[in-house]
Protein backbone atom coordinates (compact mmCIF):
# COMPACT_ATOMS: atom_id res chain seq x y z
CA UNK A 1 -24.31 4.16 -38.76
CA UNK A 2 -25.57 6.20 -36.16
CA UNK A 3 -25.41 4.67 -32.18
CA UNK A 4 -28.15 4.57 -29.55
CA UNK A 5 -27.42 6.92 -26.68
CA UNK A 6 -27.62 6.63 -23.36
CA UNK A 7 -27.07 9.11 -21.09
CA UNK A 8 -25.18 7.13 -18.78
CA UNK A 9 -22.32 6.73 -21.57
CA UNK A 10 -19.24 8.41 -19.89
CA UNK A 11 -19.01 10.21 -23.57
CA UNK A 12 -22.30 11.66 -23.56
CA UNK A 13 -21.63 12.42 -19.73
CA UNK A 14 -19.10 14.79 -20.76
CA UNK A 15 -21.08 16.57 -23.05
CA UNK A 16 -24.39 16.96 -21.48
CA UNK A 17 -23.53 20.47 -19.18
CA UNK A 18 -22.39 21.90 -22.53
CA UNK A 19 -25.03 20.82 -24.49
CA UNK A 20 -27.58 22.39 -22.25
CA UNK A 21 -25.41 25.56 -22.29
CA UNK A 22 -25.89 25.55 -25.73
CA UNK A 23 -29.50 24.68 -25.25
CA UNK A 24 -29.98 27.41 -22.82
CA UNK A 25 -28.42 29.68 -24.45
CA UNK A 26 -30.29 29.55 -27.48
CA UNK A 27 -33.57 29.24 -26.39
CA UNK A 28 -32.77 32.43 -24.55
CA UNK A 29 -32.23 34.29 -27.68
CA UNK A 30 -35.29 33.06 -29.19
CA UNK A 31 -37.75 34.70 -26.58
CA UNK A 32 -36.21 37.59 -27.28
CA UNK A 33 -37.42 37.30 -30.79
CA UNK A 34 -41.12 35.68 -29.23
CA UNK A 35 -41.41 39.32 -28.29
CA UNK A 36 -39.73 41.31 -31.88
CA UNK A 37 -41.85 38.54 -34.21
CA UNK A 38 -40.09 39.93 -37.15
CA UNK A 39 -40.81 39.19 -40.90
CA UNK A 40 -38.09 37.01 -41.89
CA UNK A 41 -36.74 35.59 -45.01
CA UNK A 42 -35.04 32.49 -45.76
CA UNK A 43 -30.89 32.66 -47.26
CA UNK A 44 -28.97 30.05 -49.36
CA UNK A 45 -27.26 27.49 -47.32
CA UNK A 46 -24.31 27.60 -46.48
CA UNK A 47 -21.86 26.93 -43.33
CA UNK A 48 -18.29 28.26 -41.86
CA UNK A 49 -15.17 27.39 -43.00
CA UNK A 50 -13.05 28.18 -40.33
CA UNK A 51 -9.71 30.54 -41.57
CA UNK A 52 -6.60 30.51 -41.68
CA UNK A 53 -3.99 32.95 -41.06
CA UNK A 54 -1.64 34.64 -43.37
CA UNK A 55 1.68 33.12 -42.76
CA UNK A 56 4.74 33.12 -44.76
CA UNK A 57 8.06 30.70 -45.35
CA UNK A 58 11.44 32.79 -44.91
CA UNK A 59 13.39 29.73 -46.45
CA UNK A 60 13.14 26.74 -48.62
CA UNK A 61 16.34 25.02 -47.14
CA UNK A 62 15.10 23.12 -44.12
CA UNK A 63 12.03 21.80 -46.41
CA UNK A 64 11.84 18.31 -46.54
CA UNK A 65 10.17 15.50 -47.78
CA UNK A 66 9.18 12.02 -46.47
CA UNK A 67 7.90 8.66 -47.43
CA UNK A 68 5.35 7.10 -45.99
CA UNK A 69 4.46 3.26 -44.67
CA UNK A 70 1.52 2.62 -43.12
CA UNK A 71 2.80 1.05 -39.19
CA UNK A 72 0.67 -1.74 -39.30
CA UNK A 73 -0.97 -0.33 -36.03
CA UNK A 74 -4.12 0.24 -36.10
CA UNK A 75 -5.82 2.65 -33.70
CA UNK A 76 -9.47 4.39 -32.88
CA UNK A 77 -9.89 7.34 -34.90
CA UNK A 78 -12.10 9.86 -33.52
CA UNK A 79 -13.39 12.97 -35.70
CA UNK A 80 -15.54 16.34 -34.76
CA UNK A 81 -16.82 19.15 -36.76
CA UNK A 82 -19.43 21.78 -36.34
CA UNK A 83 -21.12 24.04 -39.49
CA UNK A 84 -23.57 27.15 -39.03
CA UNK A 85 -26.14 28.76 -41.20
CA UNK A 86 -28.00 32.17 -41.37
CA UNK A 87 -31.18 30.26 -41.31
CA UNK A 88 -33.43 33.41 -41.55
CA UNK A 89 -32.91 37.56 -41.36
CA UNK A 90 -35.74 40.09 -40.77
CA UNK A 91 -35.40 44.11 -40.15
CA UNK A 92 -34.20 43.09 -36.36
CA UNK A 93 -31.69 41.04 -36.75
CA UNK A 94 -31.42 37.20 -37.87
CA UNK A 95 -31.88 33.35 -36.87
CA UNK A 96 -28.64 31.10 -37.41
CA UNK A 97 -29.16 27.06 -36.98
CA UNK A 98 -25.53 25.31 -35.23
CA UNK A 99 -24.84 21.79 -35.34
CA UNK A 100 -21.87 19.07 -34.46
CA UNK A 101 -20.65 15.72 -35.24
CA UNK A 102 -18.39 13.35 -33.44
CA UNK A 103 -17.47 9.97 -35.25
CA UNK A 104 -15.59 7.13 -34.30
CA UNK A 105 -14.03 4.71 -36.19
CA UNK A 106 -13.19 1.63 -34.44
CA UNK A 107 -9.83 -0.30 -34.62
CA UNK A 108 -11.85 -3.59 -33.97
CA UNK A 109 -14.13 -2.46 -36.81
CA UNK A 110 -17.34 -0.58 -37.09
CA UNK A 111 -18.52 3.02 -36.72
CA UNK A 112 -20.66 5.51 -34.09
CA UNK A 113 -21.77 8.75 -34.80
CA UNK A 114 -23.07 11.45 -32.47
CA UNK A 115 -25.27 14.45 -33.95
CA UNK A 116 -25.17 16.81 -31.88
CA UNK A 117 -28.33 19.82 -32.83
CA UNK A 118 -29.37 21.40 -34.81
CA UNK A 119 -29.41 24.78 -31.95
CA UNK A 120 -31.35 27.80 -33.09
CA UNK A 121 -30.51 31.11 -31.82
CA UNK A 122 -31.59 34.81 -32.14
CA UNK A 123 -28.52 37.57 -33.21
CA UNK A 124 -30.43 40.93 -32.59
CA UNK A 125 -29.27 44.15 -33.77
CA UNK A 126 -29.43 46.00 -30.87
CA UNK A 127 -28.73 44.01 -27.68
CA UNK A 128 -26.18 40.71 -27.99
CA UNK A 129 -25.20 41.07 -24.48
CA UNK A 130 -26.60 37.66 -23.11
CA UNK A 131 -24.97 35.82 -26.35
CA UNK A 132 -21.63 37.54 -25.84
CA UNK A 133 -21.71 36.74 -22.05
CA UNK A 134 -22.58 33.02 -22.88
CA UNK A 135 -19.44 32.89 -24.44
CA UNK A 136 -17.39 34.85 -22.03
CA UNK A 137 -18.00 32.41 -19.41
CA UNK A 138 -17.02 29.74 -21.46
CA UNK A 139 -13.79 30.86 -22.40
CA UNK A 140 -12.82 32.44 -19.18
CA UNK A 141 -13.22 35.90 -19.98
CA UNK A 142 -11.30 36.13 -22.95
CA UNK A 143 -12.43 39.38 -25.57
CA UNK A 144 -14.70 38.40 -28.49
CA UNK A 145 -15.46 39.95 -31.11
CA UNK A 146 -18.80 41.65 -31.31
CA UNK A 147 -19.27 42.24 -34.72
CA UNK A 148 -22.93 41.74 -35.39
CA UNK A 149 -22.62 39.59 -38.90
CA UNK A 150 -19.93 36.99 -37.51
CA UNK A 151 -21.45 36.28 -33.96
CA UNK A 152 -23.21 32.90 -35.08
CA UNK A 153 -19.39 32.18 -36.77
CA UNK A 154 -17.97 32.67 -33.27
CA UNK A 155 -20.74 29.96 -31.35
CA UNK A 156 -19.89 27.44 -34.11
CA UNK A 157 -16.53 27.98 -33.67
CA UNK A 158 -16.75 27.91 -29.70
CA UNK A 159 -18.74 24.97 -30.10
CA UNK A 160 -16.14 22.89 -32.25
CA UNK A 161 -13.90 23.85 -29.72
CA UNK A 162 -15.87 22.14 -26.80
CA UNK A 163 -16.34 19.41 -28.78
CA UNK A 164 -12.40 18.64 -29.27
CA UNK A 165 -11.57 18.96 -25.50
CA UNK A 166 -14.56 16.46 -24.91
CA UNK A 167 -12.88 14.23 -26.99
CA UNK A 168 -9.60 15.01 -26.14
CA UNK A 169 -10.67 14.01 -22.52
CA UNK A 170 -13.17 11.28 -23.00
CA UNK A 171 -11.06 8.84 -25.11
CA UNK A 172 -7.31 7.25 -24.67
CA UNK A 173 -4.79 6.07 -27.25
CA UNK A 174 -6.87 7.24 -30.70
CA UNK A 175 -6.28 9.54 -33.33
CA UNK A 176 -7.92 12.63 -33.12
CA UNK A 177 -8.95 14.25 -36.23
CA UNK A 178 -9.73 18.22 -36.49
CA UNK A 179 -10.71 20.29 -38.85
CA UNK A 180 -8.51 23.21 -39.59
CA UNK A 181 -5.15 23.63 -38.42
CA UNK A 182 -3.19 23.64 -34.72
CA UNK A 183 -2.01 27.46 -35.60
CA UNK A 184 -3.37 29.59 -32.55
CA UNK A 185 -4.05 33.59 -32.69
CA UNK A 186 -7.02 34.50 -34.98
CA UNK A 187 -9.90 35.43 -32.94
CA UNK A 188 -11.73 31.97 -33.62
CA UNK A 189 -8.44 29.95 -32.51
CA UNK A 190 -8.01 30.58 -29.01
CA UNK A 191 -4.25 29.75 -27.78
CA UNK A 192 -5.15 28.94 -24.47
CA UNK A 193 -8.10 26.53 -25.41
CA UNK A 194 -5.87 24.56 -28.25
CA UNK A 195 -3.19 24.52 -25.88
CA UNK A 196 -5.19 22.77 -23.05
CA UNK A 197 -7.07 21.08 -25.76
CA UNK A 198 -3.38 19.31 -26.57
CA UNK A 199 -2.02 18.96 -23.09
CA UNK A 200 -4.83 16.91 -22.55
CA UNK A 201 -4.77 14.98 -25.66
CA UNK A 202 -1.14 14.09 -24.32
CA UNK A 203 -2.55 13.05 -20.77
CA UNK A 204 -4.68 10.55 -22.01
CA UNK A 205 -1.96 8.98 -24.97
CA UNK A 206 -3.98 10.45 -27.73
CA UNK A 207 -2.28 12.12 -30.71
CA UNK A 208 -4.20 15.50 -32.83
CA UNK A 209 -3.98 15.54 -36.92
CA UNK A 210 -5.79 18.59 -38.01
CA UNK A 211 -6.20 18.94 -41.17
CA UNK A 212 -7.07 21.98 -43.44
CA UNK A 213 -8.91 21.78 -47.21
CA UNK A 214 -7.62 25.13 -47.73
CA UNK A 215 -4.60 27.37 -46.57
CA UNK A 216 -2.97 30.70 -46.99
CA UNK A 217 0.23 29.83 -45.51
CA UNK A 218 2.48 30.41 -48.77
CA UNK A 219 6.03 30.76 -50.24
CA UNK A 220 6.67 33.73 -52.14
CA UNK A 221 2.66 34.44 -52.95
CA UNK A 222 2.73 30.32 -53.53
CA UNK A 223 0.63 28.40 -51.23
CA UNK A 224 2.44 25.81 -49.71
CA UNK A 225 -0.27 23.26 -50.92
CA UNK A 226 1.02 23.57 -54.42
CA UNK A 227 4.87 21.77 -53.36
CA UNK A 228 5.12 18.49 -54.63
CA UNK A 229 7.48 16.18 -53.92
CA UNK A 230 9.88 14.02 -55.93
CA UNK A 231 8.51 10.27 -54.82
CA UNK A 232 5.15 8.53 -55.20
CA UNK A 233 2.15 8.31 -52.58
CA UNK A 234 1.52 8.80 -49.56
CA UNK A 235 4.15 11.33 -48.19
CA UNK A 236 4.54 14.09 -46.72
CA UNK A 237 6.42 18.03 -47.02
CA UNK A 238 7.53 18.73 -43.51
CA UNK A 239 7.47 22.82 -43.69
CA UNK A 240 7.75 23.71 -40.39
CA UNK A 241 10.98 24.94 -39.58
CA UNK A 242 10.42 27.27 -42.49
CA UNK A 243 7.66 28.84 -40.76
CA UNK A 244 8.10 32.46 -40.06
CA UNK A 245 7.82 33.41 -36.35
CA UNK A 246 5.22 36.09 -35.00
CA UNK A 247 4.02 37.48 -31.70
CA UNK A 248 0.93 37.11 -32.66
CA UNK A 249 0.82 33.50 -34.02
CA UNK A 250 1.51 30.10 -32.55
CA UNK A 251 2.14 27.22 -33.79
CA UNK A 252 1.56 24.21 -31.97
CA UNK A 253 2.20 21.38 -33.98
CA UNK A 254 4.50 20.50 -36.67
CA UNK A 255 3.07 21.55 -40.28
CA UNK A 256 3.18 19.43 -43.52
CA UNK A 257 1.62 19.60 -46.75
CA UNK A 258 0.37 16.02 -46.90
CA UNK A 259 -0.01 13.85 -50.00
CA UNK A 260 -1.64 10.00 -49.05
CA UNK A 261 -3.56 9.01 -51.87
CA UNK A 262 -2.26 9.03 -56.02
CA UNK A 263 -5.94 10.49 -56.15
CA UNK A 264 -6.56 14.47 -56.29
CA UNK A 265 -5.98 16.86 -53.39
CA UNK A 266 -2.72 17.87 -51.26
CA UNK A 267 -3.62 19.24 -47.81
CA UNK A 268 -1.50 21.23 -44.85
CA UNK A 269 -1.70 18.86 -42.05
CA UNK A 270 -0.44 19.78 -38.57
CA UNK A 271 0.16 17.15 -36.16
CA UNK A 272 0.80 17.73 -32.40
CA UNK A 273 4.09 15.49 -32.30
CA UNK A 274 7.11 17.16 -31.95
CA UNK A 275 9.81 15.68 -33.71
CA UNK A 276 9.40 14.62 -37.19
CA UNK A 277 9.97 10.95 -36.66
CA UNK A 278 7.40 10.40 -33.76
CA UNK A 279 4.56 12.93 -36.86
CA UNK A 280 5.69 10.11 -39.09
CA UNK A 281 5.06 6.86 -37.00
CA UNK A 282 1.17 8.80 -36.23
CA UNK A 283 0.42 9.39 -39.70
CA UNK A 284 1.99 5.49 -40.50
CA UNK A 285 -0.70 4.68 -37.51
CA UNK A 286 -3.09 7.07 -39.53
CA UNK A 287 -2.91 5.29 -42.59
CA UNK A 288 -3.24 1.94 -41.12
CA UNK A 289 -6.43 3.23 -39.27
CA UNK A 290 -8.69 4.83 -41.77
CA UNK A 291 -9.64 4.97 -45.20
CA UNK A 292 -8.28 8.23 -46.82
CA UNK A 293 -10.94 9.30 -49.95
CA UNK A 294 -8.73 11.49 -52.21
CA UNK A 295 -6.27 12.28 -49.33
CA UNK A 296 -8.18 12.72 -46.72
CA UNK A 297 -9.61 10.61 -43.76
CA UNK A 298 -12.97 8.97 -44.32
CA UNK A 299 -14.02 9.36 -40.33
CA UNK A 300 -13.45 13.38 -40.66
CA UNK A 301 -15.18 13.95 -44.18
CA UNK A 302 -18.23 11.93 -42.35
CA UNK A 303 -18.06 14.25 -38.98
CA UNK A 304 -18.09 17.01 -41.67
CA UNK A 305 -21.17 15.74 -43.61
CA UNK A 306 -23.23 14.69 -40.43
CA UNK A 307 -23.14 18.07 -39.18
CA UNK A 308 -23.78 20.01 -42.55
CA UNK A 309 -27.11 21.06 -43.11
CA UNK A 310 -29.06 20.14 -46.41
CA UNK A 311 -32.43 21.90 -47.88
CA UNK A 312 -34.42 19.12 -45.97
CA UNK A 313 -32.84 20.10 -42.95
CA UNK A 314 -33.99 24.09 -43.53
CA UNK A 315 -37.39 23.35 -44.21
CA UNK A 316 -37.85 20.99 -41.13
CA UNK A 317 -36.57 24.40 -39.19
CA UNK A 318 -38.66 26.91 -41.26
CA UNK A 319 -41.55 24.43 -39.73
CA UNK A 320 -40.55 24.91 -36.00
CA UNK A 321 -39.92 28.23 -36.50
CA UNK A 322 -44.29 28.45 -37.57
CA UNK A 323 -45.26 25.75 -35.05
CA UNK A 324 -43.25 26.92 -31.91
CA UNK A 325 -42.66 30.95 -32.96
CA UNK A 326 -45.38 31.75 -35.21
CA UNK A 327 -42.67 32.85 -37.67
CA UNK A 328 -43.26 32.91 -41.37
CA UNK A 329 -40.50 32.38 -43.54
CA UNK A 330 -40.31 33.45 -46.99
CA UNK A 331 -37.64 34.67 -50.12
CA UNK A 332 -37.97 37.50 -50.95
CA UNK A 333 -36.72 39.30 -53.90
CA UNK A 334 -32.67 39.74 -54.38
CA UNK A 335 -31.96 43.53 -55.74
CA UNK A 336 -29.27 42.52 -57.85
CA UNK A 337 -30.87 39.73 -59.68
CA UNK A 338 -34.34 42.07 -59.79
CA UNK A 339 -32.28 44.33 -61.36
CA UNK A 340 -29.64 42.97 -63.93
CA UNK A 341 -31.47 39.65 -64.76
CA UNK A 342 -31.76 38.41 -67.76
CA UNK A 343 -28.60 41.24 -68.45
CA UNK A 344 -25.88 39.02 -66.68
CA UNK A 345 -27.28 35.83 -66.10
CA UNK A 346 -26.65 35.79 -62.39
């Protein structure tokens, strides 16, 4: 599954000054602990689902539904995705692990994948000022946030941002697949990286599906994902004239609640097309490209599981962490369950 890299591939080329940015960055954090060594105990896994924003419909009348045909056309499909874990905390602060994954599914047939990590960095309670500069720079000065329990969210989400303007600039005529939606605002979606992230995309004849598992965007406290339409598999809810405007929010791509398989889950899906006919000739293209397991593309839900990280995965870190920091992770005891087990069962 996986390809051999070389670092004269004009993909990889593209990547390396972030990667070692990343690299940099991180190992920069960790000397900074070097010096703390603090007692440290090992979480659950887990890793970042990016948000969504609260958005409401203001009318039901320009709602519309569409059949879809796959085009016959068949296309690359390229997908990336980051995750993030609290790998460890201790009384100064905590470790967090970052990976990514780029996959490409070619339209002459066969697969690459790129694993990109894992990245282990330091969050300290006290000082953050190198971490929050790293990411400064990258985003050309634009305010982050600095709250102490969400930093390692904001790398991953920096990261997977990175990671679709490589992409968005490395390959021509494919289908981009992103996790999440094309909505701009929160503090993890910057508008002026999406933005360039598209105009590029457009540049090079490539076309962005984004797609999200989960949404708030609703219609009178009803999320949008629970519309279904009056015809069979696959279509599509075009809701984005319904869309309420703000200041503060930007959409910039059409929004549908998608339904392509008879099989389980609806999903919003935004699409950087503008008018509805050219979103329904790219998802055609879509469905003639890639699998879709329960309604969703094979090549993302792969970018998503390369870069997740398993149990294996944290005890190959907690090992680095001994060899290379003399760190000794352990669990220690969780109040609640010390003190309500066996009462609740949790």
């Amino acid at each position: 599954m996986g390809a051999l890299i070389s670092t004269e591939t004009p993909f990889i080329e593209n990547f390396l000054g972030v990667f070692k940015a990343f690299s940099k960055m991180g190992l920069g954090s960790m000397e900074n602990l070097r010096k703390a060594l603090p007692v440290v105990s090992i979480n659950g896994l887990g890793h970042h689902i990016g948000h969504d924003v609260m958005l409401e419909l203001d009318k039901m009348t320009s709602v519309r539904a569409y059949k879809l045909r796959p085009s016959g056309k068949a296309c690359d499909v390229i997908a990336c995705d980051t995750s993030v874990i609290k790998l460890a905390e201790g009384p100064f602060g905590y470790l967090a692990a970052l990976r990514g994954s780029v996959v490409r599914r070619k339209k002459s047939g066969g697969i690459e994948s790129w694993i990109i990590g894992p990245l282990i960095f330091f969050v300290s309670f006290d000082d953050n000022l190198p971490l929050l500069s790293f990411m400064s720079e990258l985003v050309d000065g634009q305010p982050l946030s600095e709250d102490f329990e969400t930093i390692h969210r904001s790398i991953s989400s920096l990261l997977e941002k990175w990671l679709q303007r490589s992409l968005a600039s490395t390959f021509s005529d494919s289908i981009l697949l992103f996790d999440g939606s094309l909505t701009a605002g929160p503090a993890d979606n910057s508008l002026q990286l999406i933005r360039e992230t598209l105009n590029e995309a457009e540049r090079n004849g490539n076309v962005v599906l984004a797609f999200s598992k989960s949404t708030h965007l609703s219609y009178l406290g009803t999320r949008i994902t629970s519309l279904v339409p009056d015809m069979d598999p696959p279509c599509v809810i075009d809701v984005s004239d319904a869309v309420c405007s703000s200041p503060k929010i930007h959409k910039l791509g059409r929004i549908l609640v998608s339904h392509l398989s008879r099989t389980f889950f609806p999903y919003r899906l935004d699409v950087s097309g503008k008018e509805i006919g050219d979103v329904l000739q790219i998802i055609g293209n879509l469905l003639s490209s890639d699998a879709l397991i329960y309604g969703y593309p094979e090549t993302l839900l792969l970018a998503h599981n390369y870069c997740t990280f398993n149990k294996l995965d944290v005890l190959a870190l907690q090992k680095l962490l001994k060899q290379e920091f003399n760190i000794d992770a352990f669990n220690i005891g969780d109040v609640r369950s010390s003190l309500f087990n066996p009462l609740d069962g949790h």
